[in-house]
PDB file of N, CA and C in Angstrom:
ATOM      1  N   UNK A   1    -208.402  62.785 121.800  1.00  0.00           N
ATOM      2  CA  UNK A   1    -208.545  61.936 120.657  1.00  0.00           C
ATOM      3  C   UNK A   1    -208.064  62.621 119.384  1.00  0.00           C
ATOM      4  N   UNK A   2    -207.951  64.135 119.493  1.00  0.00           N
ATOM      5  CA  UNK A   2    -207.591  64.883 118.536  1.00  0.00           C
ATOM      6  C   UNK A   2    -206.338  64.512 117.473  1.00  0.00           C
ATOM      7  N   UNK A   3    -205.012  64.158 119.025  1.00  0.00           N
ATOM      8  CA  UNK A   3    -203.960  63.815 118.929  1.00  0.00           C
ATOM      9  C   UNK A   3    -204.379  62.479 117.956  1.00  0.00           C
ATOM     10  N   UNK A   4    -204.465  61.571 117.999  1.00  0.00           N
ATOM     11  CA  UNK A   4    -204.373  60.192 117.647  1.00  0.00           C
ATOM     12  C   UNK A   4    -204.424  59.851 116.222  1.00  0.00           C
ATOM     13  N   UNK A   5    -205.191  60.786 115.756  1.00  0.00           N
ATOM     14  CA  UNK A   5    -205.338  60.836 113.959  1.00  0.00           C
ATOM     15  C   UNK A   5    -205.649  59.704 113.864  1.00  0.00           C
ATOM     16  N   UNK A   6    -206.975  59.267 114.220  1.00  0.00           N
ATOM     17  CA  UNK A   6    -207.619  58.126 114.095  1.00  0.00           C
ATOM     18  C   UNK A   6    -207.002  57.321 114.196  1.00  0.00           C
ATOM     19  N   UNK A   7    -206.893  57.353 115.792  1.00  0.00           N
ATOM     20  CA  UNK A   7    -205.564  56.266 116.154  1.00  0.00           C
ATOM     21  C   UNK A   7    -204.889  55.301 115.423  1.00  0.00           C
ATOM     22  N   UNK A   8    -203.806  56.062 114.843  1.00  0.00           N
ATOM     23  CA  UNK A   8    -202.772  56.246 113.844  1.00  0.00           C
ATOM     24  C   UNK A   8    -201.659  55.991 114.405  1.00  0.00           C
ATOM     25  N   UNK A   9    -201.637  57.049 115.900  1.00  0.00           N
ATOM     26  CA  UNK A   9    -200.361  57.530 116.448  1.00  0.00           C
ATOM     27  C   UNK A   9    -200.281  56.119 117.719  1.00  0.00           C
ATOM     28  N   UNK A  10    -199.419  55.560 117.857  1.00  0.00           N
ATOM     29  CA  UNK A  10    -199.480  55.032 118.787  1.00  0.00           C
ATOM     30  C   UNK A  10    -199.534  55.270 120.793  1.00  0.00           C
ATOM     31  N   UNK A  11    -198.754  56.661 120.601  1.00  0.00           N
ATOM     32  CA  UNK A  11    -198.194  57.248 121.973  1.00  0.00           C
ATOM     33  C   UNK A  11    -199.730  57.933 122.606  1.00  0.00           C
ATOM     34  N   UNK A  12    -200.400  58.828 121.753  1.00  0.00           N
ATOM     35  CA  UNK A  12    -201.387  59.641 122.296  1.00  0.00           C
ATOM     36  C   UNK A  12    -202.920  57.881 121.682  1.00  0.00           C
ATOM     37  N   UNK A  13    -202.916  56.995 120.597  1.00  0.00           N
ATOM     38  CA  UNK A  13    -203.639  56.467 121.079  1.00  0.00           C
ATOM     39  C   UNK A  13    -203.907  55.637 122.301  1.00  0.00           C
ATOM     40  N   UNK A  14    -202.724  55.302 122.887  1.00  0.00           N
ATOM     41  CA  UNK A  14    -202.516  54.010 124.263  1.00  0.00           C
ATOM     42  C   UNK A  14    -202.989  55.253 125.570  1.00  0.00           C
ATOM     43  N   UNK A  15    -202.600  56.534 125.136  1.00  0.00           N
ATOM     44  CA  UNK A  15    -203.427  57.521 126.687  1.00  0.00           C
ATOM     45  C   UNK A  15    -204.608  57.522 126.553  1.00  0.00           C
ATOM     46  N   UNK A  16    -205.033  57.688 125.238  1.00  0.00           N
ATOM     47  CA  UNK A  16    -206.662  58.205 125.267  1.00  0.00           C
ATOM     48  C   UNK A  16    -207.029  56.357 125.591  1.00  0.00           C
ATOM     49  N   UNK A  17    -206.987  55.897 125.808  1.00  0.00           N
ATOM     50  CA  UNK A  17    -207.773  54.194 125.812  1.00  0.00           C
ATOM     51  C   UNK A  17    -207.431  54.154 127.333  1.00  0.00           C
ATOM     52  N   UNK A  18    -206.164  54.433 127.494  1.00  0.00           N
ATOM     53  CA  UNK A  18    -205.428  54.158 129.381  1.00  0.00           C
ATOM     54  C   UNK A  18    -206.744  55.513 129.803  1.00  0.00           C
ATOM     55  N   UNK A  19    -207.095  56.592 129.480  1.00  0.00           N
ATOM     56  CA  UNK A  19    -207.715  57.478 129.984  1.00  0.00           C
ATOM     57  C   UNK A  19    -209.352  56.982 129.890  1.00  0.00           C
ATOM     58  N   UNK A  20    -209.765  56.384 129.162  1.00  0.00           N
ATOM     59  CA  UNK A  20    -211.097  55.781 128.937  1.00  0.00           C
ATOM     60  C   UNK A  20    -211.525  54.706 129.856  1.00  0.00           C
ATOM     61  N   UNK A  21    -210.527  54.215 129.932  1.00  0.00           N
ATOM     62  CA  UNK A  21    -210.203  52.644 130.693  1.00  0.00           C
ATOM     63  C   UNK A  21    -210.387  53.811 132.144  1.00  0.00           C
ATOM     64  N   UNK A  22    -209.671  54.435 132.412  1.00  0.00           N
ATOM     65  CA  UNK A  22    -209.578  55.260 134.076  1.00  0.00           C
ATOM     66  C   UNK A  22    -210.809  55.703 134.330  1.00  0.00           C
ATOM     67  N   UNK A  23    -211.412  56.383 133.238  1.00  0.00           N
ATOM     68  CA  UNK A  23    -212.563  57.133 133.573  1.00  0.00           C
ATOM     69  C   UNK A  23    -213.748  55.999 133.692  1.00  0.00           C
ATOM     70  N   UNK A  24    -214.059  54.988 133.272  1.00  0.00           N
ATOM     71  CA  UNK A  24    -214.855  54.188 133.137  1.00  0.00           C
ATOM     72  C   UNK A  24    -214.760  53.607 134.897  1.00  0.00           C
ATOM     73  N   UNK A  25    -213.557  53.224 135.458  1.00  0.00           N
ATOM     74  CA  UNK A  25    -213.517  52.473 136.520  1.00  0.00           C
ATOM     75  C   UNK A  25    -213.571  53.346 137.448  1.00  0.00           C
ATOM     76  N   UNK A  26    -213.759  54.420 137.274  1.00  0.00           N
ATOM     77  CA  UNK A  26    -213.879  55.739 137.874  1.00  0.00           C
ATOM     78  C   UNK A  26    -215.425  56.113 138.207  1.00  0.00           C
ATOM     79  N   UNK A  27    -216.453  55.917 137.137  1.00  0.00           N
ATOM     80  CA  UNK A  27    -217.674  55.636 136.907  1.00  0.00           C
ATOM     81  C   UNK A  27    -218.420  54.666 138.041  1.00  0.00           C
ATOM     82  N   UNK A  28    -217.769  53.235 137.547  1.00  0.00           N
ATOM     83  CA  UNK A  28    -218.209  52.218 138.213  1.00  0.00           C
ATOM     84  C   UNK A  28    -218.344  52.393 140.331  1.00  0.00           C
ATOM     85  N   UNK A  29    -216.620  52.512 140.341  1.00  0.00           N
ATOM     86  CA  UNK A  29    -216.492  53.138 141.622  1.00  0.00           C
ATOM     87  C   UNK A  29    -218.001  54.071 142.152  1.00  0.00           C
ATOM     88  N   UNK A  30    -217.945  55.123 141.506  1.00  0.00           N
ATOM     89  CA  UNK A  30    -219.058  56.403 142.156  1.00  0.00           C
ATOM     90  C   UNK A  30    -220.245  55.502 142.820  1.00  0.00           C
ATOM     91  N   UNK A  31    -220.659  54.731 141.525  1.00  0.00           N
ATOM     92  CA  UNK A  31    -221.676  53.871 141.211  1.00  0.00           C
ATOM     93  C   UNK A  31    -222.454  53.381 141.974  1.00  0.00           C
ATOM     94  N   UNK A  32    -220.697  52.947 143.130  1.00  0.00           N
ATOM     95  CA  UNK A  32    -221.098  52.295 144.249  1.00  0.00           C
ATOM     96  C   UNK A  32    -222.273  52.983 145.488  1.00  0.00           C
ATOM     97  N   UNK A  33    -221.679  54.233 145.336  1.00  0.00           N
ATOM     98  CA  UNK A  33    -222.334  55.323 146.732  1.00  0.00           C
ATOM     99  C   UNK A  33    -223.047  56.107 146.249  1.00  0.00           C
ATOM    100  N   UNK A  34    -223.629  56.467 144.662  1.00  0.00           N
ATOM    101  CA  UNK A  34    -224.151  57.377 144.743  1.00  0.00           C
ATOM    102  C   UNK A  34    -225.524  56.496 143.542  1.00  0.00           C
ATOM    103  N   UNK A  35    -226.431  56.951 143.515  1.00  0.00           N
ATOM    104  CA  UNK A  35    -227.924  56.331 142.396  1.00  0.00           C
ATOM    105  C   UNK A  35    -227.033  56.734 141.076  1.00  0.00           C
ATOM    106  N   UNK A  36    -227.453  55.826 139.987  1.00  0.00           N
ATOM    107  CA  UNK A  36    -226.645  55.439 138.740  1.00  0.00           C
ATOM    108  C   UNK A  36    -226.452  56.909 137.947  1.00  0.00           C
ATOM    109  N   UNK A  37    -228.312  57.594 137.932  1.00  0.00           N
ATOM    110  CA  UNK A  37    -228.484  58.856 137.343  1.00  0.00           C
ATOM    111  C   UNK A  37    -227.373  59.807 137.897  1.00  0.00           C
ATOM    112  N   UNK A  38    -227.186  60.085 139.226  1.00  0.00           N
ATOM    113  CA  UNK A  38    -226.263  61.059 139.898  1.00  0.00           C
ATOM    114  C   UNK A  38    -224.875  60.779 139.466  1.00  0.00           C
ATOM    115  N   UNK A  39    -224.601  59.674 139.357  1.00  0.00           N
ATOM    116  CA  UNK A  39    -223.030  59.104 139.363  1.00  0.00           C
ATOM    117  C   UNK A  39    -222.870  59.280 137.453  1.00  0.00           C
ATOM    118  N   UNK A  40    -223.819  59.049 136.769  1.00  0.00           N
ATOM    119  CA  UNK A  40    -223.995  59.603 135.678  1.00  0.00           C
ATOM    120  C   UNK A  40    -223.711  60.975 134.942  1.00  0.00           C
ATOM    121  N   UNK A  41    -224.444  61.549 135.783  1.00  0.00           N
ATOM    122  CA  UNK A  41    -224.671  62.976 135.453  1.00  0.00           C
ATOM    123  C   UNK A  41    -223.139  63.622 135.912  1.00  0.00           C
ATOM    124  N   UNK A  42    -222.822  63.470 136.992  1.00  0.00           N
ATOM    125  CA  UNK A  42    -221.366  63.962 137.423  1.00  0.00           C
ATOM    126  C   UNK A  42    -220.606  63.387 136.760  1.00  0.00           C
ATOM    127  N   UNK A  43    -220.400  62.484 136.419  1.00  0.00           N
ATOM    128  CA  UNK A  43    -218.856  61.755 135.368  1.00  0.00           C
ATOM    129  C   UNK A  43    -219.432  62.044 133.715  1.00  0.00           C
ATOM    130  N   UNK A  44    -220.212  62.601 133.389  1.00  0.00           N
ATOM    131  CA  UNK A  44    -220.777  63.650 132.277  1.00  0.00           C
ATOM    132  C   UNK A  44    -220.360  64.260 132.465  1.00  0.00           C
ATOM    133  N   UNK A  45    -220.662  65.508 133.506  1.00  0.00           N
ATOM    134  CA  UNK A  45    -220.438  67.228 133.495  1.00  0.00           C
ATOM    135  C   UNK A  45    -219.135  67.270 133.815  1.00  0.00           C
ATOM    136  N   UNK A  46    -218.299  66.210 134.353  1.00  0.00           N
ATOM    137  CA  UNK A  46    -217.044  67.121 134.886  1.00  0.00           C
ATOM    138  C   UNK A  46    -216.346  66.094 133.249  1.00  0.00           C
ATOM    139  N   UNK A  47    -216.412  65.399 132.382  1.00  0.00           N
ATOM    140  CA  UNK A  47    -215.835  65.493 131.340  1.00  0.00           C
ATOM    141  C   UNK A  47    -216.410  66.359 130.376  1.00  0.00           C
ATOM    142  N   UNK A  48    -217.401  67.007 130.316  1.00  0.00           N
ATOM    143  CA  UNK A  48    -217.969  68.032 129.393  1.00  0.00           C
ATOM    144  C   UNK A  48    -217.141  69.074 129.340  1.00  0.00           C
ATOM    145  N   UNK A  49    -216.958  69.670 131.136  1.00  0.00           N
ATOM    146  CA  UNK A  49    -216.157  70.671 131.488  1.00  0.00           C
ATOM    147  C   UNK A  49    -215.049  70.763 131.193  1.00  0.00           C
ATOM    148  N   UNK A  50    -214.206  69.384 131.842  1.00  0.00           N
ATOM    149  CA  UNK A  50    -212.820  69.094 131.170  1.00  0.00           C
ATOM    150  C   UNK A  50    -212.470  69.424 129.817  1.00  0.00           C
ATOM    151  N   UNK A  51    -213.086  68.880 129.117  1.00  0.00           N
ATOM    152  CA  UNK A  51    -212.979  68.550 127.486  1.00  0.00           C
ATOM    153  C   UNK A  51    -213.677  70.003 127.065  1.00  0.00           C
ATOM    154  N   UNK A  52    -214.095  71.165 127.543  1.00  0.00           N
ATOM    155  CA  UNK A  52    -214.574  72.040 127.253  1.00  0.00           C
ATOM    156  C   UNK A  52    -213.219  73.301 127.220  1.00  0.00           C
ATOM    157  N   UNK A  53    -213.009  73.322 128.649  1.00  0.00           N
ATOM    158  CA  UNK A  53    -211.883  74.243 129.202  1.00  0.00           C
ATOM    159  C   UNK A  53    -210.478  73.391 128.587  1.00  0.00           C
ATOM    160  N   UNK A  54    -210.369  72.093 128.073  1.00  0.00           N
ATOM    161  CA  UNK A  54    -209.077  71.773 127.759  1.00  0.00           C
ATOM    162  C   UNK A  54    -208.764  72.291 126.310  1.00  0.00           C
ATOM    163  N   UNK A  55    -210.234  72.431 125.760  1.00  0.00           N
ATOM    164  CA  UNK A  55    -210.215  73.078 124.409  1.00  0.00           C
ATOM    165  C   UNK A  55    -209.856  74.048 124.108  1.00  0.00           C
ATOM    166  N   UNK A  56    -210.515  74.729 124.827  1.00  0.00           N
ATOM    167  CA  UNK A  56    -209.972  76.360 124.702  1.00  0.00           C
ATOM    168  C   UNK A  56    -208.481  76.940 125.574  1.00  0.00           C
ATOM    169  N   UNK A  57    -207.925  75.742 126.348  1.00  0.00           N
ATOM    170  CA  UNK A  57    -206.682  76.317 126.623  1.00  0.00           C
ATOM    171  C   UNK A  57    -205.698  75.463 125.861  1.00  0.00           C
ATOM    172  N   UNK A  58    -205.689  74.667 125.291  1.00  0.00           N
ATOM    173  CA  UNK A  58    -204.798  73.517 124.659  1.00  0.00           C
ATOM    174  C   UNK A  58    -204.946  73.387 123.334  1.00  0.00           C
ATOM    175  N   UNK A  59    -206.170  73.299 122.333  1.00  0.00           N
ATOM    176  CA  UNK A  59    -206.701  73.221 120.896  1.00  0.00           C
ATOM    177  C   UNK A  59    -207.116  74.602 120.156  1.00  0.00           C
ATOM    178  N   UNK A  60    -206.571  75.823 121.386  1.00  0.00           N
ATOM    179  CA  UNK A  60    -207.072  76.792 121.166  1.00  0.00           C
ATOM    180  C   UNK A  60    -208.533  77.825 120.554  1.00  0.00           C
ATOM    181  N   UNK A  61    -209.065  76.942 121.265  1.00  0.00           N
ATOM    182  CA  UNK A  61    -210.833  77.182 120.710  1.00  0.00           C
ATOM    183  C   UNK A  61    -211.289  78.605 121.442  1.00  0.00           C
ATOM    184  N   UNK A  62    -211.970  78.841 121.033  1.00  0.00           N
ATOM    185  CA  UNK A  62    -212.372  80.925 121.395  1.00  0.00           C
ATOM    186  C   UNK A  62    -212.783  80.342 122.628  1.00  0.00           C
ATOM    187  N   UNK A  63    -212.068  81.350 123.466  1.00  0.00           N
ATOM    188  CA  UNK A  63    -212.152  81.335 125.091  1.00  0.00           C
ATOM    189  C   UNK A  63    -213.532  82.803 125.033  1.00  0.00           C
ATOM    190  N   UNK A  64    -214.787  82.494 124.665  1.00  0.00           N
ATOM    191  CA  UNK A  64    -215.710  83.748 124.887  1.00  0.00           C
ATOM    192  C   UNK A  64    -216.044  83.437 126.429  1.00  0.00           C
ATOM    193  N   UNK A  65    -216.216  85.071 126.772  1.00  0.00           N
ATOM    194  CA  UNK A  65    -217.012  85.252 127.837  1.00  0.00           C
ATOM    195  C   UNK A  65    -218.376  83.774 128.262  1.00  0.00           C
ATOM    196  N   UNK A  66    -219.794  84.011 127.346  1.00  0.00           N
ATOM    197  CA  UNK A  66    -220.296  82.753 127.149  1.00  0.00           C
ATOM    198  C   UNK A  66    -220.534  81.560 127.339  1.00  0.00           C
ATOM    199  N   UNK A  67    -218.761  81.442 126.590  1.00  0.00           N
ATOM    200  CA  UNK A  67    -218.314  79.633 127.061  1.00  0.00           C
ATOM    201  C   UNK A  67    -217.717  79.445 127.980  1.00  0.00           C
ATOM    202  N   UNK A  68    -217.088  80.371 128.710  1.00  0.00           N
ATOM    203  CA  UNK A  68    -216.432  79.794 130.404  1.00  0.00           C
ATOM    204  C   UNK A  68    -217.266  80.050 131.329  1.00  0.00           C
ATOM    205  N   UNK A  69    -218.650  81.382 130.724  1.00  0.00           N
ATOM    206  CA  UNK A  69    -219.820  80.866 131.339  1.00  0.00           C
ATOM    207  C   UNK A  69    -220.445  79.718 131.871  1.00  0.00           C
ATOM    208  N   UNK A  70    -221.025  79.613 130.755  1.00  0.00           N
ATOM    209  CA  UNK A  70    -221.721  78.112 130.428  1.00  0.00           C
ATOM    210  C   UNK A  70    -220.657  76.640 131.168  1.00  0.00           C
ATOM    211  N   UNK A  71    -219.768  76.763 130.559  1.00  0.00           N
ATOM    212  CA  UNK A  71    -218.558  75.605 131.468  1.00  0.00           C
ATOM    213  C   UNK A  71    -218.571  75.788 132.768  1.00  0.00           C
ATOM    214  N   UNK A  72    -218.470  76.839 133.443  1.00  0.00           N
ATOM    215  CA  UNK A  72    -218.512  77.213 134.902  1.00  0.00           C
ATOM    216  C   UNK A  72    -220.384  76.578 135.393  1.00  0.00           C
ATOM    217  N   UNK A  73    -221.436  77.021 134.628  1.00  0.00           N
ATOM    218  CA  UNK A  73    -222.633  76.917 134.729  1.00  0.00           C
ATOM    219  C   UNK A  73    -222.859  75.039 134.986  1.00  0.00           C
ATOM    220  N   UNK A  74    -222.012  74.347 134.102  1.00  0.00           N
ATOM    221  CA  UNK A  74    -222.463  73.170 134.061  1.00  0.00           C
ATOM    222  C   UNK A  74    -221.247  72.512 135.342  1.00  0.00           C
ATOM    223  N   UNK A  75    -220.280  72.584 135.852  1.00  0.00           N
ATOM    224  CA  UNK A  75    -219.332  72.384 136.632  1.00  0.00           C
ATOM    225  C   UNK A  75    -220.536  72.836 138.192  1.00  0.00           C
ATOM    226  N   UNK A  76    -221.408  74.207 138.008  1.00  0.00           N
ATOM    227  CA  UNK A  76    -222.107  74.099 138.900  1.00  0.00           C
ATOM    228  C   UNK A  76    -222.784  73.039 139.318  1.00  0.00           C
ATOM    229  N   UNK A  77    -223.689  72.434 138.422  1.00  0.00           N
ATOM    230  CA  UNK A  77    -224.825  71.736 138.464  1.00  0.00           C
ATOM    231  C   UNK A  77    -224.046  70.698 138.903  1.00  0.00           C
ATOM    232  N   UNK A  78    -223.096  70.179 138.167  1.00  0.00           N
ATOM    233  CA  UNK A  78    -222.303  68.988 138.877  1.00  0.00           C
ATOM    234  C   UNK A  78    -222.161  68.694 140.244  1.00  0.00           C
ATOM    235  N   UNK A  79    -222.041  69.814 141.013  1.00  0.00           N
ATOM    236  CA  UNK A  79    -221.906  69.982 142.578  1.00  0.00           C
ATOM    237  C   UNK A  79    -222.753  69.962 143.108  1.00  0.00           C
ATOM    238  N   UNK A  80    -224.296  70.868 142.627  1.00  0.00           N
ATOM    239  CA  UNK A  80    -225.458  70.218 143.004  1.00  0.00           C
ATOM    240  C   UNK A  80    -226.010  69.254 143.156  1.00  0.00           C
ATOM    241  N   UNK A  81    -225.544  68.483 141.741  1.00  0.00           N
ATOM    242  CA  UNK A  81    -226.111  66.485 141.520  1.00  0.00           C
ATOM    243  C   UNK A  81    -225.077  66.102 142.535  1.00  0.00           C
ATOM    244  N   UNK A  82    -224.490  66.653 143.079  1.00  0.00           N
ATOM    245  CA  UNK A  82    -223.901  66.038 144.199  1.00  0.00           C
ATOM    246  C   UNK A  82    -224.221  66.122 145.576  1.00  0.00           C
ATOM    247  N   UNK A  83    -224.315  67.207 146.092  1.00  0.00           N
ATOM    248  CA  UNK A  83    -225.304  67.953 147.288  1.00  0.00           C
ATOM    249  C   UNK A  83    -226.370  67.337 147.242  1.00  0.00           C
ATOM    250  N   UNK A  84    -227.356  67.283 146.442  1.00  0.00           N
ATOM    251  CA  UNK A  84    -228.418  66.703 146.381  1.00  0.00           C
ATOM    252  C   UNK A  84    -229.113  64.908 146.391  1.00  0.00           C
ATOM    253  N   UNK A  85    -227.818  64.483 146.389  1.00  0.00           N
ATOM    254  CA  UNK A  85    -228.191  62.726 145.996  1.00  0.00           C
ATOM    255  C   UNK A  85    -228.393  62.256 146.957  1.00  0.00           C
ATOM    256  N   UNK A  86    -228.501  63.402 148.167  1.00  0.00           N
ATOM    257  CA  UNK A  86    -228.651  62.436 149.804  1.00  0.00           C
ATOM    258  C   UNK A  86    -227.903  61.365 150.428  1.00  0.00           C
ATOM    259  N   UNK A  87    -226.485  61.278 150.113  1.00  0.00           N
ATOM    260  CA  UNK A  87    -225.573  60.459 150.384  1.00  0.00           C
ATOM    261  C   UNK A  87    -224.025  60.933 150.869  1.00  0.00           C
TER     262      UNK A  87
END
C-alpha cells in the first residue's frame, strides 16, 4: 500500500485491491475446512509475516536479530494453529 500514495498511483493501486480481493477469497476458501478462529489466525500470521519480512527486505526496515526472531516465532504458531485444528 506503501506504493500507491494513497491510491494515487494507478498500477500499484489495482495490485494492492487484485491482492486484497485474492487474499480475502483465500480466507473464505480455508473457512471451508478449518473452524473460523484457526482459518483466522493463519491468514493473520502468515500476512503479519509476509508484510513483516517484505519490509525489511524491500522498504528496507532494520533486519534485527529480534525481528526475524519474532517473524520466525509467529510463522511458528501459524503451523501450530494448524497441527492443532484437528482437521
Amino acid at each position: 500500500m506503501k506504493y500507491t500514495d494513497g491510491f494515487t498511483r494507478l498500477v500499484p493501486s489495482l495490485l494492492t485491491g487484485a491482492g486484497i480481493v485474492a487474499s480475502m477469497m483465500l480466507l473464505s476458501y480455508a473457512a471451508k475446512s478449518l473452524p473460523i478462529g484457526t482459518a483466522y489466525g493463519v491468514w493473520v500470521g502468515i500476512w503479519c509475516g509476509r508484510c513483516g519480512g517484505a519490509g525489511m527486505v524491500v522498504l528496507g526496515e532494520p533486519a534485527t536479530a529480534a525481528r526475524i526472531f519474532f517473524v520466525c516465532l509467529l510463522l511458528v504458531a501459524v503451523v501450530g494453529l494448524k497441527v492443532t485444528s484437528g482437521h
